[in-house]
PDB file of N, CA and C in Angstrom:
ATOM      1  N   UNK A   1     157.549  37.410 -87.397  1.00  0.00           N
ATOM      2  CA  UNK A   1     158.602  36.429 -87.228  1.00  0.00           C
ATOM      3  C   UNK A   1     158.625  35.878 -85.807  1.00  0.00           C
ATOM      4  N   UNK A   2     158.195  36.697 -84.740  1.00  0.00           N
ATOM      5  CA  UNK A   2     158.342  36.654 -83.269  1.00  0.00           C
ATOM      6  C   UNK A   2     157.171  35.254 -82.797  1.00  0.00           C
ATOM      7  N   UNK A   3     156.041  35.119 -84.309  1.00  0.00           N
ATOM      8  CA  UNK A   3     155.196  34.074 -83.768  1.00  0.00           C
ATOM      9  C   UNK A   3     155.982  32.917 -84.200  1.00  0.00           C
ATOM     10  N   UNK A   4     156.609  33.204 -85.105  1.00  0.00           N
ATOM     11  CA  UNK A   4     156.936  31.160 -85.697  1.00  0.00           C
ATOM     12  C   UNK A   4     157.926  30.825 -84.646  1.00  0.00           C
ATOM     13  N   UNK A   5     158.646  32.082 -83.316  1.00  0.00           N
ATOM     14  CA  UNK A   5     159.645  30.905 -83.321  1.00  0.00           C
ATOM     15  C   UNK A   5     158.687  30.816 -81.952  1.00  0.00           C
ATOM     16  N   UNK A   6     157.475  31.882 -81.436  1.00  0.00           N
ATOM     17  CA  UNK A   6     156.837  31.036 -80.374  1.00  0.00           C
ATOM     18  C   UNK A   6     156.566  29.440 -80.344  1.00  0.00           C
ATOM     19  N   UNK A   7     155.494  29.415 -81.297  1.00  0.00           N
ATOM     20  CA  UNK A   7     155.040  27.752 -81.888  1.00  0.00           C
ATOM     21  C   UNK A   7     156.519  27.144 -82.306  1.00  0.00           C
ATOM     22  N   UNK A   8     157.977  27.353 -82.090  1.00  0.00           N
ATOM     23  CA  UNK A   8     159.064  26.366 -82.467  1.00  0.00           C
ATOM     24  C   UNK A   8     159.221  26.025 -81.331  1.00  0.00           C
ATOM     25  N   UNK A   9     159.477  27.067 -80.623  1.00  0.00           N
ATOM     26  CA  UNK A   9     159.268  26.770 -78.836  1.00  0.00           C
ATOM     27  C   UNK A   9     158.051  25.934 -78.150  1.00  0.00           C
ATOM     28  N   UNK A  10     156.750  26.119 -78.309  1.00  0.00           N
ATOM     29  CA  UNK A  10     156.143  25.503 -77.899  1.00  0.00           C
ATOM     30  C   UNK A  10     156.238  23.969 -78.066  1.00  0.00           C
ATOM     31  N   UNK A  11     156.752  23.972 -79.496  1.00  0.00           N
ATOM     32  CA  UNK A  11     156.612  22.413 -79.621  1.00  0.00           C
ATOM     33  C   UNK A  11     157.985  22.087 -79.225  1.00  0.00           C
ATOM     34  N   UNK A  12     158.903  22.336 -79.045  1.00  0.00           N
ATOM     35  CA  UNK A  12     160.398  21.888 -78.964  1.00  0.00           C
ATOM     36  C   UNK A  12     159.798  21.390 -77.136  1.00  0.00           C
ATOM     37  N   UNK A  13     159.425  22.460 -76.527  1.00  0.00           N
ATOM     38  CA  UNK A  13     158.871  21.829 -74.650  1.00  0.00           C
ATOM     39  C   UNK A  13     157.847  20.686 -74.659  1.00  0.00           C
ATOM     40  N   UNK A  14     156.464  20.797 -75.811  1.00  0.00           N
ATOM     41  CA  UNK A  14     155.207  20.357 -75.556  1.00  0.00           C
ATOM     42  C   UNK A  14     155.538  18.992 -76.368  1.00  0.00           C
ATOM     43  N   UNK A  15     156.620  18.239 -77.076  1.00  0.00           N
ATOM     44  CA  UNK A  15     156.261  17.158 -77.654  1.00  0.00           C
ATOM     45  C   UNK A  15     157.190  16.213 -76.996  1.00  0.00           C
ATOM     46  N   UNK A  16     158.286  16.499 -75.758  1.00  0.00           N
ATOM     47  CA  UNK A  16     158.337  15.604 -75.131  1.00  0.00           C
ATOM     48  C   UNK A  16     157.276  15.560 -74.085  1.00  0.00           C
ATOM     49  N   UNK A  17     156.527  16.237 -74.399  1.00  0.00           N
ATOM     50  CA  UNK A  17     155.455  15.366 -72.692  1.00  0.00           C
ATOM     51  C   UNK A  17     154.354  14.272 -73.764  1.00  0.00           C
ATOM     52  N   UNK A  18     154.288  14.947 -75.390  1.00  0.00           N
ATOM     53  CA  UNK A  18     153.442  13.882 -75.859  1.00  0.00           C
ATOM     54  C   UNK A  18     154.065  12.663 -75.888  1.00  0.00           C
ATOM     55  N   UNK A  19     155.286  12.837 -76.022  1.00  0.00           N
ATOM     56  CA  UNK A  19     156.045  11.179 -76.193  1.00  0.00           C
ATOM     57  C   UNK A  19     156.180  10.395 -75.737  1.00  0.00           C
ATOM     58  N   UNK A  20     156.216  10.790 -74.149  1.00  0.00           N
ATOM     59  CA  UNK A  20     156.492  10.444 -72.720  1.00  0.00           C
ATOM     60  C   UNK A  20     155.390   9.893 -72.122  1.00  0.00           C
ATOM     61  N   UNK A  21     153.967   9.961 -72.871  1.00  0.00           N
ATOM     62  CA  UNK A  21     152.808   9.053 -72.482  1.00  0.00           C
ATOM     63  C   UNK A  21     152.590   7.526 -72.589  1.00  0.00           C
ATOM     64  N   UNK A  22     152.115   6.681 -71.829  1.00  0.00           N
ATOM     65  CA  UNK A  22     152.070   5.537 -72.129  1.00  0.00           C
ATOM     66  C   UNK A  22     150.800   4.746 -72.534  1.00  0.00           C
ATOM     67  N   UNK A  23     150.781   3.880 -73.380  1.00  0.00           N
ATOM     68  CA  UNK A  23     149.884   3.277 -73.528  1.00  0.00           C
ATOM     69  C   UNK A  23     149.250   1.849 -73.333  1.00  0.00           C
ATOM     70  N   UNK A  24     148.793   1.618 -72.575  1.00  0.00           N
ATOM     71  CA  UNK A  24     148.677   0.133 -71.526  1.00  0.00           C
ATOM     72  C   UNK A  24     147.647  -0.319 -72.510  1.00  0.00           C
ATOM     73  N   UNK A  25     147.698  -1.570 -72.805  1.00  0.00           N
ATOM     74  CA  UNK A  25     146.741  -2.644 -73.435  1.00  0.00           C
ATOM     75  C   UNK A  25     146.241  -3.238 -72.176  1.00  0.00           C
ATOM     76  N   UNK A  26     144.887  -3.652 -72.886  1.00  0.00           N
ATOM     77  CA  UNK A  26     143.521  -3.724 -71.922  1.00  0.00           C
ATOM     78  C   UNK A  26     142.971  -5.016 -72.832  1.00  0.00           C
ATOM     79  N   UNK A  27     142.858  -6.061 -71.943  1.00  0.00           N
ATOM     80  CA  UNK A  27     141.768  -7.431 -72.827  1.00  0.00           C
ATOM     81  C   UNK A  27     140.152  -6.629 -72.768  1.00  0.00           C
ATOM     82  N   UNK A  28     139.440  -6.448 -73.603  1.00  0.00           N
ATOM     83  CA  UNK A  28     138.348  -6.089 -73.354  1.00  0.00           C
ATOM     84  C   UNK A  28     137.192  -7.019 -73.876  1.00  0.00           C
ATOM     85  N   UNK A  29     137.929  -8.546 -75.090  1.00  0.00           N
ATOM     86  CA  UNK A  29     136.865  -9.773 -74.722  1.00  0.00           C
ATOM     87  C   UNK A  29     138.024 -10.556 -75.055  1.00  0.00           C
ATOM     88  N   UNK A  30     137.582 -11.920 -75.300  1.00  0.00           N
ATOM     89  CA  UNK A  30     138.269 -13.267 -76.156  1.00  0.00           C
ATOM     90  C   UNK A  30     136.939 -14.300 -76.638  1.00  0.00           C
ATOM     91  N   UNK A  31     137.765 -15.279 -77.805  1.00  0.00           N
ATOM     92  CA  UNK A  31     137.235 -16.436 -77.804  1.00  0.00           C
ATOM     93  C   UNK A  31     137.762 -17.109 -78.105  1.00  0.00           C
ATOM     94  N   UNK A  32     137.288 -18.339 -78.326  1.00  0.00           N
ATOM     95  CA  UNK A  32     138.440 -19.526 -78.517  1.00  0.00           C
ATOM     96  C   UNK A  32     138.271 -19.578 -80.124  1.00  0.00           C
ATOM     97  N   UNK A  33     139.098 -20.627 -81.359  1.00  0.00           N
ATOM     98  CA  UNK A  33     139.307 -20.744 -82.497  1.00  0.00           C
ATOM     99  C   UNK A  33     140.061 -21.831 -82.313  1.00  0.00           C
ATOM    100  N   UNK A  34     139.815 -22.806 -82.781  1.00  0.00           N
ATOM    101  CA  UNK A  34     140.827 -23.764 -82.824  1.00  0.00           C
ATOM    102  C   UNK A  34     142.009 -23.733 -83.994  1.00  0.00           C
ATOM    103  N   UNK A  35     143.309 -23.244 -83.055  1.00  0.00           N
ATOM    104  CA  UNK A  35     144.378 -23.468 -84.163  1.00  0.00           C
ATOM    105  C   UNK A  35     144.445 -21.843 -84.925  1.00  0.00           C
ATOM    106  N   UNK A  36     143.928 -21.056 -84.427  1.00  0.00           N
ATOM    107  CA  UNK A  36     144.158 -19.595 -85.307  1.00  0.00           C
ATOM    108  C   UNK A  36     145.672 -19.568 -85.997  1.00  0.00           C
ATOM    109  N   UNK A  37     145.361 -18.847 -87.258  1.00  0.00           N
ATOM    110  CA  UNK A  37     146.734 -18.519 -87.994  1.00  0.00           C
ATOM    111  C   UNK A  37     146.902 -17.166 -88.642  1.00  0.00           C
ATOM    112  N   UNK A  38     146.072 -17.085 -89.037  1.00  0.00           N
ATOM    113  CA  UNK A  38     146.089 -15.206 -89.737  1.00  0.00           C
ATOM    114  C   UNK A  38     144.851 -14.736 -89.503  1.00  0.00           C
ATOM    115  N   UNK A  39     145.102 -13.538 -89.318  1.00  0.00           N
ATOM    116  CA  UNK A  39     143.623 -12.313 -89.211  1.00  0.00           C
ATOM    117  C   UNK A  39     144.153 -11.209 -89.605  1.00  0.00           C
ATOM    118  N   UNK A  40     142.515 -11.048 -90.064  1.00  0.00           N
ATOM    119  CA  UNK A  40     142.551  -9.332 -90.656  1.00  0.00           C
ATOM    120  C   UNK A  40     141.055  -8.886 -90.435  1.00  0.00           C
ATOM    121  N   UNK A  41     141.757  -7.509 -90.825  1.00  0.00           N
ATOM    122  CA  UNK A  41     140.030  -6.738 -90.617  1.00  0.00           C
ATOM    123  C   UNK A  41     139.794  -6.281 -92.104  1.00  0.00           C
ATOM    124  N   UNK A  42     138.771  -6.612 -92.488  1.00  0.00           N
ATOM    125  CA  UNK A  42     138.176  -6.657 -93.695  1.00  0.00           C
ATOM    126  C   UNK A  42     137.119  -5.148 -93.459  1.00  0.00           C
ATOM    127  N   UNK A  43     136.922  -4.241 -94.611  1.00  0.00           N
ATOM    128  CA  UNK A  43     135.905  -3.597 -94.586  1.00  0.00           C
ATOM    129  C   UNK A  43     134.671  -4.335 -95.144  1.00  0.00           C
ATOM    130  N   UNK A  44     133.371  -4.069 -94.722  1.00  0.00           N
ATOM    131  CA  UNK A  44     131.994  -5.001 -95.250  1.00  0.00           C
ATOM    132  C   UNK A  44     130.908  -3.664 -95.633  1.00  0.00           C
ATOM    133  N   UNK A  45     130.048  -4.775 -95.829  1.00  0.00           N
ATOM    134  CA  UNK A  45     128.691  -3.693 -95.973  1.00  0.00           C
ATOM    135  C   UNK A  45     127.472  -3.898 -95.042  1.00  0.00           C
ATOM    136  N   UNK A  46     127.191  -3.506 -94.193  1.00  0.00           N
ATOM    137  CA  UNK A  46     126.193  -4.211 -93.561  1.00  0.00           C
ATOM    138  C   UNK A  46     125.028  -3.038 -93.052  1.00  0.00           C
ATOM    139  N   UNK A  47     123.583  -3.527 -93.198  1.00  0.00           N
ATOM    140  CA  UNK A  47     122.539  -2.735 -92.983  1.00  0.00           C
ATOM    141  C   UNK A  47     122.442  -0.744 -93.578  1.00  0.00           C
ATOM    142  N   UNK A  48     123.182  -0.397 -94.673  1.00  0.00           N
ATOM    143  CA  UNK A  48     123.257   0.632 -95.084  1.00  0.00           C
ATOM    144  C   UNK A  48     124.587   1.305 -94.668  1.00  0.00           C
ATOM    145  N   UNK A  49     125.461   0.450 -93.744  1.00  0.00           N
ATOM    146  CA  UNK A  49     126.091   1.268 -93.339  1.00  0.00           C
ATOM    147  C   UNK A  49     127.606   0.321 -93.803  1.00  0.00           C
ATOM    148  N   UNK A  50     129.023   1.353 -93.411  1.00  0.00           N
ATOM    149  CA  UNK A  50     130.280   0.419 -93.575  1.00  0.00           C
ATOM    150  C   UNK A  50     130.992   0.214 -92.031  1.00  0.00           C
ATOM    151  N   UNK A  51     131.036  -1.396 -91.919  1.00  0.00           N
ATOM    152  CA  UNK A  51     131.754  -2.236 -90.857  1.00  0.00           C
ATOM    153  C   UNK A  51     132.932  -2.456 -91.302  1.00  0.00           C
ATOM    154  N   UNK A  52     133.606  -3.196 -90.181  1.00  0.00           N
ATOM    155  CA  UNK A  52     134.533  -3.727 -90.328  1.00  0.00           C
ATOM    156  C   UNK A  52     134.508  -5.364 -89.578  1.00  0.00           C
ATOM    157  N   UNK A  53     134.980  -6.512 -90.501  1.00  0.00           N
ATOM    158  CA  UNK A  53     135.082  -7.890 -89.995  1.00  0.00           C
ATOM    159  C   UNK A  53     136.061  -8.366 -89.630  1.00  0.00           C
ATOM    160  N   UNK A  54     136.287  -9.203 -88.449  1.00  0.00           N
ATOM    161  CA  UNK A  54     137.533  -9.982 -88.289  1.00  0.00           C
ATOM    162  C   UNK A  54     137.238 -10.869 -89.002  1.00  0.00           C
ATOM    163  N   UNK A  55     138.085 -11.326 -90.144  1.00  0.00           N
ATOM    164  CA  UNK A  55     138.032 -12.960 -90.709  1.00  0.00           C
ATOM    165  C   UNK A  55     139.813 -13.585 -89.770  1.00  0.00           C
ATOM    166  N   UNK A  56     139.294 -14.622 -89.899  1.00  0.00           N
ATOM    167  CA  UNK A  56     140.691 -15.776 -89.171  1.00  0.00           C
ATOM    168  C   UNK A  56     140.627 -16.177 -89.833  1.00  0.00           C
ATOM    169  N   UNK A  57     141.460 -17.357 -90.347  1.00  0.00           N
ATOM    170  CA  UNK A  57     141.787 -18.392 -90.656  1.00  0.00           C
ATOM    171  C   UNK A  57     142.427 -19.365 -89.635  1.00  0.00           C
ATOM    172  N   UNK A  58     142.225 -20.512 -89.984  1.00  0.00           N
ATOM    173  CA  UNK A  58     143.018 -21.398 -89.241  1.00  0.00           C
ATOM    174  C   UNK A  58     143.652 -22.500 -89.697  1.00  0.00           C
ATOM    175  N   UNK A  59     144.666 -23.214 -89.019  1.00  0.00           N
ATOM    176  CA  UNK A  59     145.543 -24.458 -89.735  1.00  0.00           C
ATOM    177  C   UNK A  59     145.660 -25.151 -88.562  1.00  0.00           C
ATOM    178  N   UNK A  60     145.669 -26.593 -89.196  1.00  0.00           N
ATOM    179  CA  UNK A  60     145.643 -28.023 -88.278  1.00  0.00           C
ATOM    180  C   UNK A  60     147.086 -28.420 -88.543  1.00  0.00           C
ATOM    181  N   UNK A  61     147.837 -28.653 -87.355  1.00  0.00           N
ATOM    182  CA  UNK A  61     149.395 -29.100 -88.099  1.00  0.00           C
ATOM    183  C   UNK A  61     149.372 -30.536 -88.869  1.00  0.00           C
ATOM    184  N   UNK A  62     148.770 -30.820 -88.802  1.00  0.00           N
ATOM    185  CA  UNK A  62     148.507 -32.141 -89.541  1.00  0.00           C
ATOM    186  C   UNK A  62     148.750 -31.942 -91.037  1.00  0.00           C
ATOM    187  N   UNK A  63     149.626 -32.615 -91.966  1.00  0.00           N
ATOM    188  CA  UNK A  63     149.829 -31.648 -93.205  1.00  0.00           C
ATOM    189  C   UNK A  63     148.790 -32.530 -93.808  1.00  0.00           C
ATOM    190  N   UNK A  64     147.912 -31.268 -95.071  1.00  0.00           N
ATOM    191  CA  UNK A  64     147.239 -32.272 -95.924  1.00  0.00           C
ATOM    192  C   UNK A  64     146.115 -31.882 -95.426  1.00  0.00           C
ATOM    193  N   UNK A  65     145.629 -31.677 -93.829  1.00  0.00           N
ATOM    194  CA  UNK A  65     144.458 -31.760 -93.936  1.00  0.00           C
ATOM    195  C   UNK A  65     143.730 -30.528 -93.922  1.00  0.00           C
ATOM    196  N   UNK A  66     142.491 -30.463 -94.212  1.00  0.00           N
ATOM    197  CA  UNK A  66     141.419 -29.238 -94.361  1.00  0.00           C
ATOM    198  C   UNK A  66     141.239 -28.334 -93.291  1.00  0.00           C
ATOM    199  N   UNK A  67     141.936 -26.629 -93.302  1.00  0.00           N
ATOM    200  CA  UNK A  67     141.787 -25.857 -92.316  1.00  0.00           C
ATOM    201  C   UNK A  67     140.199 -25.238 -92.718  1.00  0.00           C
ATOM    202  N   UNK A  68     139.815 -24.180 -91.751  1.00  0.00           N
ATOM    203  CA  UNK A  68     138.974 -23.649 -91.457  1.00  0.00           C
ATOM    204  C   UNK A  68     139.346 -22.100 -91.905  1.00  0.00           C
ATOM    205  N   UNK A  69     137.942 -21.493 -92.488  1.00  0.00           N
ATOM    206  CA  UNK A  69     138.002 -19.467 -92.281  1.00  0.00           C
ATOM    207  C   UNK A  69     136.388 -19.366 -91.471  1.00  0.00           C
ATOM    208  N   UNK A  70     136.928 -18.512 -90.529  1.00  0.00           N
ATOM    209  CA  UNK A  70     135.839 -17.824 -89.414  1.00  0.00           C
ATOM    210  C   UNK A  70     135.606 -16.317 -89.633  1.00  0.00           C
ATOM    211  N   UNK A  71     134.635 -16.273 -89.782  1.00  0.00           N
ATOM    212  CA  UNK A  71     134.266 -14.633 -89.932  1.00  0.00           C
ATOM    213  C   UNK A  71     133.376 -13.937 -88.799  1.00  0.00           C
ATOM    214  N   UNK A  72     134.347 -12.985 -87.919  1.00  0.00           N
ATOM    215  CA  UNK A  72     133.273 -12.152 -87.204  1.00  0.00           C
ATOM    216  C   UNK A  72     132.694 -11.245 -87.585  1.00  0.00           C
ATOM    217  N   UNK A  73     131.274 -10.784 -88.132  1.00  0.00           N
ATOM    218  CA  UNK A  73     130.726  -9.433 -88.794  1.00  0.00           C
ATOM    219  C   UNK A  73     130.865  -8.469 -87.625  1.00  0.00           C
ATOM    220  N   UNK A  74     130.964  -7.079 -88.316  1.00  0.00           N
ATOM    221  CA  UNK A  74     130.626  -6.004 -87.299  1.00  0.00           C
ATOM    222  C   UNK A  74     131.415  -6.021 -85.918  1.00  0.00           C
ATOM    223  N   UNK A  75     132.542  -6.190 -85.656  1.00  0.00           N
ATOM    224  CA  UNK A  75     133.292  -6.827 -84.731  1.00  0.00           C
ATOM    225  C   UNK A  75     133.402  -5.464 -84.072  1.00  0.00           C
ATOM    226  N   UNK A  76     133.125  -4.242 -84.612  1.00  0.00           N
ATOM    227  CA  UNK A  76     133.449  -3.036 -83.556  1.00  0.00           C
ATOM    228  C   UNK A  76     132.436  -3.121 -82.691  1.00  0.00           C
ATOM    229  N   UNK A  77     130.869  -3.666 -82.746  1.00  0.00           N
ATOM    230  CA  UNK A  77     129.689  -3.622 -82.507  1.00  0.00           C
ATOM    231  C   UNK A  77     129.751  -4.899 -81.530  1.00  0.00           C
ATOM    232  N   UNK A  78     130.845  -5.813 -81.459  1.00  0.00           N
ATOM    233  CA  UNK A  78     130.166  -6.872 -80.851  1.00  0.00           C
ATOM    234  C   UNK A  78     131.443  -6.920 -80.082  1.00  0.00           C
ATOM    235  N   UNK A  79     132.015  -6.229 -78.942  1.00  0.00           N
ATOM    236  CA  UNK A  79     133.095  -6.265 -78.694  1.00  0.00           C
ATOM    237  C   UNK A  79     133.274  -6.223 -76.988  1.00  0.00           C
ATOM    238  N   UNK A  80     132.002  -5.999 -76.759  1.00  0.00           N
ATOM    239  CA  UNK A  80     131.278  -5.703 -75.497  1.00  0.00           C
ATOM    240  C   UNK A  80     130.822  -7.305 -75.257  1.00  0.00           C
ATOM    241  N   UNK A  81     130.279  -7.669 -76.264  1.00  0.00           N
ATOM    242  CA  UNK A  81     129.258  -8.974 -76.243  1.00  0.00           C
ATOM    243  C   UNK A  81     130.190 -10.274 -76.275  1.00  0.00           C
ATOM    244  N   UNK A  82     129.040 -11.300 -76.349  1.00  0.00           N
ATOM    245  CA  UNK A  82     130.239 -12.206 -76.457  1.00  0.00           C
ATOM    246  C   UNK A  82     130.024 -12.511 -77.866  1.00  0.00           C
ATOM    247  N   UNK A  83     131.236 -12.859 -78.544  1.00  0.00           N
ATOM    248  CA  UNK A  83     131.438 -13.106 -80.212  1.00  0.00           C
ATOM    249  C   UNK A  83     131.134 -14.739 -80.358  1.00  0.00           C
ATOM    250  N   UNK A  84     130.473 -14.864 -81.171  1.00  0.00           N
ATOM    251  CA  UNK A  84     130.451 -15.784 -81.914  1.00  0.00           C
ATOM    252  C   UNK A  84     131.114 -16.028 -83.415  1.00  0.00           C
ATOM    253  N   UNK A  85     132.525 -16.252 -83.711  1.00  0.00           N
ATOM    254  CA  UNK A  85     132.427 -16.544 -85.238  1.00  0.00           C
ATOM    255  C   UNK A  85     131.787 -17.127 -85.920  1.00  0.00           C
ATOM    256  N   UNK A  86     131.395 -16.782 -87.246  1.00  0.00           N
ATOM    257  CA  UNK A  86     130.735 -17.901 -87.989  1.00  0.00           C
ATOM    258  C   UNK A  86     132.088 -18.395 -89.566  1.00  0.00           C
ATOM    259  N   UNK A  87     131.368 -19.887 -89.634  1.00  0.00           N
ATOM    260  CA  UNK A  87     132.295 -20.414 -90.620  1.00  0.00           C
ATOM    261  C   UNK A  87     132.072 -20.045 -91.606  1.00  0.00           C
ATOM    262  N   UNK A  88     133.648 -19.440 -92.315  1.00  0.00           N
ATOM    263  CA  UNK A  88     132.655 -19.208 -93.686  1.00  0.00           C
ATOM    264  C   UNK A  88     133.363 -20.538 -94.841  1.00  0.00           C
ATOM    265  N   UNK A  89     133.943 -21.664 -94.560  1.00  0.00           N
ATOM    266  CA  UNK A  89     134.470 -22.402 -95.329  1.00  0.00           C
ATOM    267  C   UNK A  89     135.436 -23.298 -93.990  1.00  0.00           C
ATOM    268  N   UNK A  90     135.519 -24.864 -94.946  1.00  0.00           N
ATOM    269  CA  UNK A  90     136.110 -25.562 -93.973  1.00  0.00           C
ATOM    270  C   UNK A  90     137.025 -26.447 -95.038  1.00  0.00           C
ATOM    271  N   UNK A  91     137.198 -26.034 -96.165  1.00  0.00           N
ATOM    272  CA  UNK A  91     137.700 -26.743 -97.640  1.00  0.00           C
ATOM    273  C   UNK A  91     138.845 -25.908 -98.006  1.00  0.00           C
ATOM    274  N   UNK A  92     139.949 -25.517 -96.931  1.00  0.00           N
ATOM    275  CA  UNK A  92     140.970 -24.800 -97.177  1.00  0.00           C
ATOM    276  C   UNK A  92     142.281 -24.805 -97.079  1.00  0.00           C
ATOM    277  N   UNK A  93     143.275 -25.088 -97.502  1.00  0.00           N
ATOM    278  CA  UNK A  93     144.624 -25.980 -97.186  1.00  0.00           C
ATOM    279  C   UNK A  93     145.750 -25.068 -96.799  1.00  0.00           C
ATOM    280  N   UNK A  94     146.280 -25.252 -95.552  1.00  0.00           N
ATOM    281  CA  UNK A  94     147.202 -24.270 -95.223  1.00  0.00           C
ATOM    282  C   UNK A  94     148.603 -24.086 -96.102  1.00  0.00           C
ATOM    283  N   UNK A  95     149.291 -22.692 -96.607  1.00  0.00           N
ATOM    284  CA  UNK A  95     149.093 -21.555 -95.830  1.00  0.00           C
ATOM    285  C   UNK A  95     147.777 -21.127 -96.342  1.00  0.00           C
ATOM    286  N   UNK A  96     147.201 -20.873 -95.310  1.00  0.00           N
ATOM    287  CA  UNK A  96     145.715 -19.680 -96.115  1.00  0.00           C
ATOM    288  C   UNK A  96     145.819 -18.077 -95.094  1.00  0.00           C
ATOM    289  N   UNK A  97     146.827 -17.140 -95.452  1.00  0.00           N
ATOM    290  CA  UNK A  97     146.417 -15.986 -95.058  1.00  0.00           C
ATOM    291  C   UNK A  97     145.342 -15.511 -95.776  1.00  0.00           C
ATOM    292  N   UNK A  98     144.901 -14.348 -95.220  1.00  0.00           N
ATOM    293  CA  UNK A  98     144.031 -13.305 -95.803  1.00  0.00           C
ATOM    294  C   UNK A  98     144.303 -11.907 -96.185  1.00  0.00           C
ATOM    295  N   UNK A  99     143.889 -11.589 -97.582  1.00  0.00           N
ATOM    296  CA  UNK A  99     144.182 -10.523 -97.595  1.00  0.00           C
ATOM    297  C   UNK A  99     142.957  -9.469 -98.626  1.00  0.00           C
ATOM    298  N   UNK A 100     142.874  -8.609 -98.721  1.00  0.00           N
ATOM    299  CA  UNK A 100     141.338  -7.329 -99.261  1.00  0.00           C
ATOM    300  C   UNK A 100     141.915  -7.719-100.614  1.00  0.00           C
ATOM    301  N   UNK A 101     140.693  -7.928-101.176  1.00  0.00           N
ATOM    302  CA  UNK A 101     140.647  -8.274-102.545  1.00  0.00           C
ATOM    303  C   UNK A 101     141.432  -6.328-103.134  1.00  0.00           C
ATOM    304  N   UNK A 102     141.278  -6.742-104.533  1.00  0.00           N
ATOM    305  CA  UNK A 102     141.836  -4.972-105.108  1.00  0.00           C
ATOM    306  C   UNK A 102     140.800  -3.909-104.333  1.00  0.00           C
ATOM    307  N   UNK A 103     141.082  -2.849-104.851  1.00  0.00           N
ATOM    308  CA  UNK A 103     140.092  -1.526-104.044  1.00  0.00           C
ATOM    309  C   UNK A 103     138.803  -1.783-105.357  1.00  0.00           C
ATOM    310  N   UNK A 104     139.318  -2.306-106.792  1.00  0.00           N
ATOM    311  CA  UNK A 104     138.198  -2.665-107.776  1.00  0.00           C
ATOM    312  C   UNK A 104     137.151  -3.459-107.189  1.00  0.00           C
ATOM    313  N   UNK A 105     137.300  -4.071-106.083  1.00  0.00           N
ATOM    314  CA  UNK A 105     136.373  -5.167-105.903  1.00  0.00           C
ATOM    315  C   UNK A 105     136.303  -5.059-104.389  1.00  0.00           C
ATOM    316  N   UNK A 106     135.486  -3.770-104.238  1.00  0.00           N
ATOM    317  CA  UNK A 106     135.443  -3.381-102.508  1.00  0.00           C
ATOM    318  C   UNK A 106     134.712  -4.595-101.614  1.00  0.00           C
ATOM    319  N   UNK A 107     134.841  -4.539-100.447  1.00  0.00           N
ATOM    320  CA  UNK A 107     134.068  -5.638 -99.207  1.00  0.00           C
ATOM    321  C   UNK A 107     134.605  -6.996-100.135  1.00  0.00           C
ATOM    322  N   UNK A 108     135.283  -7.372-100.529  1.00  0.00           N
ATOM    323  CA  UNK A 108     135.654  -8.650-101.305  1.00  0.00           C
ATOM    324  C   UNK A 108     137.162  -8.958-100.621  1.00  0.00           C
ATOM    325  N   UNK A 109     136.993 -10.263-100.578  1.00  0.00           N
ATOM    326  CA  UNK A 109     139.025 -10.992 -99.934  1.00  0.00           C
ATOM    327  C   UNK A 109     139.171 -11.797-100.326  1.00  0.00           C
ATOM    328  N   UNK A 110     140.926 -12.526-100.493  1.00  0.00           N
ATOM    329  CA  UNK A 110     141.000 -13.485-101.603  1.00  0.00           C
ATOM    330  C   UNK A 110     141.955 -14.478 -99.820  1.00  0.00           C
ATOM    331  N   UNK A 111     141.808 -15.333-100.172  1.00  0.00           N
ATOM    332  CA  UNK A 111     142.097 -16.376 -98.916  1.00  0.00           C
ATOM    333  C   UNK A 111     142.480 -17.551-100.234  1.00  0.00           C
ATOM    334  N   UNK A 112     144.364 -17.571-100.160  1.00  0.00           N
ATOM    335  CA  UNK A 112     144.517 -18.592-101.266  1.00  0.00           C
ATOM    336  C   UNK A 112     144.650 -19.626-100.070  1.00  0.00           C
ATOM    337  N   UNK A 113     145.006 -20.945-101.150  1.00  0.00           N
ATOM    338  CA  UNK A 113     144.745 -22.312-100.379  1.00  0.00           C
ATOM    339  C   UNK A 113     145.680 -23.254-100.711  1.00  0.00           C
ATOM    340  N   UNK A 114     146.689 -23.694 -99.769  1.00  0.00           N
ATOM    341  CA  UNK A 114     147.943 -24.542-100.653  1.00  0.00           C
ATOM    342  C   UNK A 114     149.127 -23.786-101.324  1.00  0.00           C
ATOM    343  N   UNK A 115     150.107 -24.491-101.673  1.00  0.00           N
ATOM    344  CA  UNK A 115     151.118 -24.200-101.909  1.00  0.00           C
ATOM    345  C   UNK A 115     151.151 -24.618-103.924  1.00  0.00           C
ATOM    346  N   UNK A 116     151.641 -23.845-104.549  1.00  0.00           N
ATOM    347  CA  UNK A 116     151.641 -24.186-105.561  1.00  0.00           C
ATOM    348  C   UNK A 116     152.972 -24.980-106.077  1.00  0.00           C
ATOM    349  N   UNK A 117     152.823 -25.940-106.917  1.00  0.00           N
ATOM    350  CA  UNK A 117     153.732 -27.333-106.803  1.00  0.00           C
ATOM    351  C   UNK A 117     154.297 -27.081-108.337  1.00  0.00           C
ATOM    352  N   UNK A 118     155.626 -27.443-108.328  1.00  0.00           N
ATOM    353  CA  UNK A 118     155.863 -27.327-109.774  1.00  0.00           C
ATOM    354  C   UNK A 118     155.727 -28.678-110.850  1.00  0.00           C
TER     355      UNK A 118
END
């Protein structure tokens, strides 16, 4: 009995010093996107192995007209470097978030387009 209330003690002293730590954000790259609106990190498949992608999307305030989706592959891998997105579509009408297709349909995302009108 004399151990559980050691470890009650230990943690009752030892988890305000974990709490009490801070955590400072650090830019470690950028790039430009014209007009960014939603991102996510997508899981992928790439070279035998599993990544993870930034896809963006983007919107022009201009209503009506055709936004953009940008896909960075492997974005843990290229984070050091400088990124290049690539387009993966320019035929897309805002709102277009993104979101992981079902877990049925792994490395897959559904990016709707427009507002549905009654």
């Amino acid at each position: 009995m004399q151990f559980y209330q050691f470890i009650l003690v230990v943690s009752i002293f030892a988890c305000p010093l974990l709490i009490k730590s801070e955590i400072t954000p650090v830019l470690i790259n950028k790039f430009e996107l014209p007009h960014p609106g939603f991102s996510t990190l997508l899981r992928t498949w790439t070279l035998n192995f599993t990544s993870w992608s930034l896809v963006i999307s983007c919107f022009n305030p201009i209503p009506e007209s055709k936004d953009y989706v940008y896909n960075v592959p492997n974005i843990g891998q290229q984070l050091t470097t400088e990124i290049t997105p690539t387009l993966i579509t320019n035929q897309i009408i805002w709102p277009n978030g993104i979101v992981a297709a079902d877990q049925l349909v792994e490395y897959s995302m559904i990016v709707p387009s427009g507002f549905l009108l009654p």
